[in-house]
Protein backbone atom coordinates (compact mmCIF):
# COMPACT_ATOMS: atom_id res chain seq x y z
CA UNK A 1 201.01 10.21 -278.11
CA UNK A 2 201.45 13.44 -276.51
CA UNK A 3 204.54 14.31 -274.80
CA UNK A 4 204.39 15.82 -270.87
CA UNK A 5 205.49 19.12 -272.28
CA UNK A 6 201.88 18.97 -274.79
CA UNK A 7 199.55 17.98 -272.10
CA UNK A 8 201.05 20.59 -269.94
CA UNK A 9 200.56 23.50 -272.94
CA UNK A 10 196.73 21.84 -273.41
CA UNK A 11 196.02 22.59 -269.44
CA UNK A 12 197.64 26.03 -269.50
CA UNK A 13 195.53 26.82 -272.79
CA UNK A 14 192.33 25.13 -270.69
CA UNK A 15 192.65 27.78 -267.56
CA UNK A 16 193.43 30.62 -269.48
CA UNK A 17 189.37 31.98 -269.48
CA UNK A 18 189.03 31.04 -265.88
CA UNK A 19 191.84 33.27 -265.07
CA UNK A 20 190.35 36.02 -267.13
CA UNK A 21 187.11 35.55 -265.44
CA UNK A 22 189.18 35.67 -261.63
CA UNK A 23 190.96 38.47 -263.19
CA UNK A 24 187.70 40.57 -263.90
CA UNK A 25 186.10 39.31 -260.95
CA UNK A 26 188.84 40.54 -258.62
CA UNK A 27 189.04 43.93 -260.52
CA UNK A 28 185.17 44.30 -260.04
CA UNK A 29 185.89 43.51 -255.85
CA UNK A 30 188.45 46.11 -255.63
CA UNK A 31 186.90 48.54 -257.62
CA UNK A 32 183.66 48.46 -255.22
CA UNK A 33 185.89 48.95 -251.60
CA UNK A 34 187.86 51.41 -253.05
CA UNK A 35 184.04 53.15 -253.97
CA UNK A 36 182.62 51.96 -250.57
CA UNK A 37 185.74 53.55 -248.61
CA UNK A 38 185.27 56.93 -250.54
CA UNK A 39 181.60 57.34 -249.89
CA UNK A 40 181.95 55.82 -246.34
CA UNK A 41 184.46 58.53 -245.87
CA UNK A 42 182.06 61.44 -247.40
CA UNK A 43 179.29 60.57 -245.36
CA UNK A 44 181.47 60.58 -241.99
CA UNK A 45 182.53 63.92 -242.55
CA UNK A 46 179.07 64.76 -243.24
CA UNK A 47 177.68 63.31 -240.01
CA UNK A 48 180.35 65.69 -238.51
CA UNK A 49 178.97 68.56 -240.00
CA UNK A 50 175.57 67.68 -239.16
CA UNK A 51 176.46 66.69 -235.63
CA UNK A 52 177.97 70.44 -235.12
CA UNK A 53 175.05 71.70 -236.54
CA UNK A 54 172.72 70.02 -233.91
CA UNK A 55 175.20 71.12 -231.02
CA UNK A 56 174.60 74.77 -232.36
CA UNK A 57 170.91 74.60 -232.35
CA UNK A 58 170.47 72.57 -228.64
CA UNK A 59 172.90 75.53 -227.43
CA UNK A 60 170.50 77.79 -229.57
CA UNK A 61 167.34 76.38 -228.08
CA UNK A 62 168.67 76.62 -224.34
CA UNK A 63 169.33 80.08 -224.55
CA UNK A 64 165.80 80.60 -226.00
CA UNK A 65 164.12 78.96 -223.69
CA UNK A 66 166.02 80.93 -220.72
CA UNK A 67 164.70 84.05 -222.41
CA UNK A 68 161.62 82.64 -222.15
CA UNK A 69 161.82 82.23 -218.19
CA UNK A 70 163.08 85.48 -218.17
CA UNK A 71 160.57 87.08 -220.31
CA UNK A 72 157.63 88.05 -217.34
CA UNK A 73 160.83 89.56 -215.25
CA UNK A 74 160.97 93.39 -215.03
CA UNK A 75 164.34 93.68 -215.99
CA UNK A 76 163.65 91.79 -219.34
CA UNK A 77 160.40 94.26 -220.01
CA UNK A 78 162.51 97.03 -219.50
CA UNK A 79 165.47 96.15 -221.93
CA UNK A 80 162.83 95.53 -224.61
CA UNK A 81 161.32 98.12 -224.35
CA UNK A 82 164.26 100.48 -224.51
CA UNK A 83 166.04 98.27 -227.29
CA UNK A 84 163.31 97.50 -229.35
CA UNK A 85 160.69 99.82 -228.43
CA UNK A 86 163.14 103.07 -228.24
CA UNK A 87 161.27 103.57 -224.95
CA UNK A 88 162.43 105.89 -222.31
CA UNK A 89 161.38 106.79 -218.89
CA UNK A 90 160.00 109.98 -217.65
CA UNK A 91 162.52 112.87 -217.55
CA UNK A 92 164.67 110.82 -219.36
CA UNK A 93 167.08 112.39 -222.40
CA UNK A 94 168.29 110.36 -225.10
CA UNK A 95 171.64 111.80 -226.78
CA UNK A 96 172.14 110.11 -230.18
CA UNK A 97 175.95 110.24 -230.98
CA UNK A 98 176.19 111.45 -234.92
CA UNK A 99 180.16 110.57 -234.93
CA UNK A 100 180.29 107.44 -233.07
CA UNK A 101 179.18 105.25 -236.10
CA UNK A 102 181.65 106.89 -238.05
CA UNK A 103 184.49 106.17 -235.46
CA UNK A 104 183.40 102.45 -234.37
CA UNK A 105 183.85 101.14 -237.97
């Protein structure tokens, strides 16, 4: 016959591989949130970066498309063609400042 203490060493000895597996199993659960939580955190900051991106190009596309209101005005013909166009109006003397790019830096 066994004794109490026996039988209680036989059912330790029995449960020892299902603790191993709930050992490994709870590992393998942790392991994944801790790997969720990082990449969850990586793609938040992301979406922020994204998210400031689109707020540049809507503010981008609004000022574009006021140009583009503006662009049959007189005004707005005039200051391309003297930007872009180096255009000048009759009479008109340009003076081209040799120093000033040396200075403004």
């Amino acid at each position: 016959m066994d004794t109490i203490e026996q039988k209680k060493k036989r059912i330790r000895k029995g449960n020892r591989p299902f603790y191993m597996i709930l050992l490994v199993v709870g590992l393998y659960v942790a392991w994944v949130f801790v790997d969720q939580q990082i990449r969850l955190h990586a793609l938040t900051e992301q979406e922020e970066v994204y998210k400031s991106k689109v707020e540049q190009l809507k503010q981008e596309v609004a000022r574009r498309e006021e140009e583009v209101k503006n662009a049959n005005t007189p005004e707005f013909i005039e200051k391309v063609a003297r930007e872009q166009l180096k255009m000048v109006k009759p009479n008109e003397i340009i003076y081209i400042d040799m120093h000033k790019s040396k200075y403004s830096q």
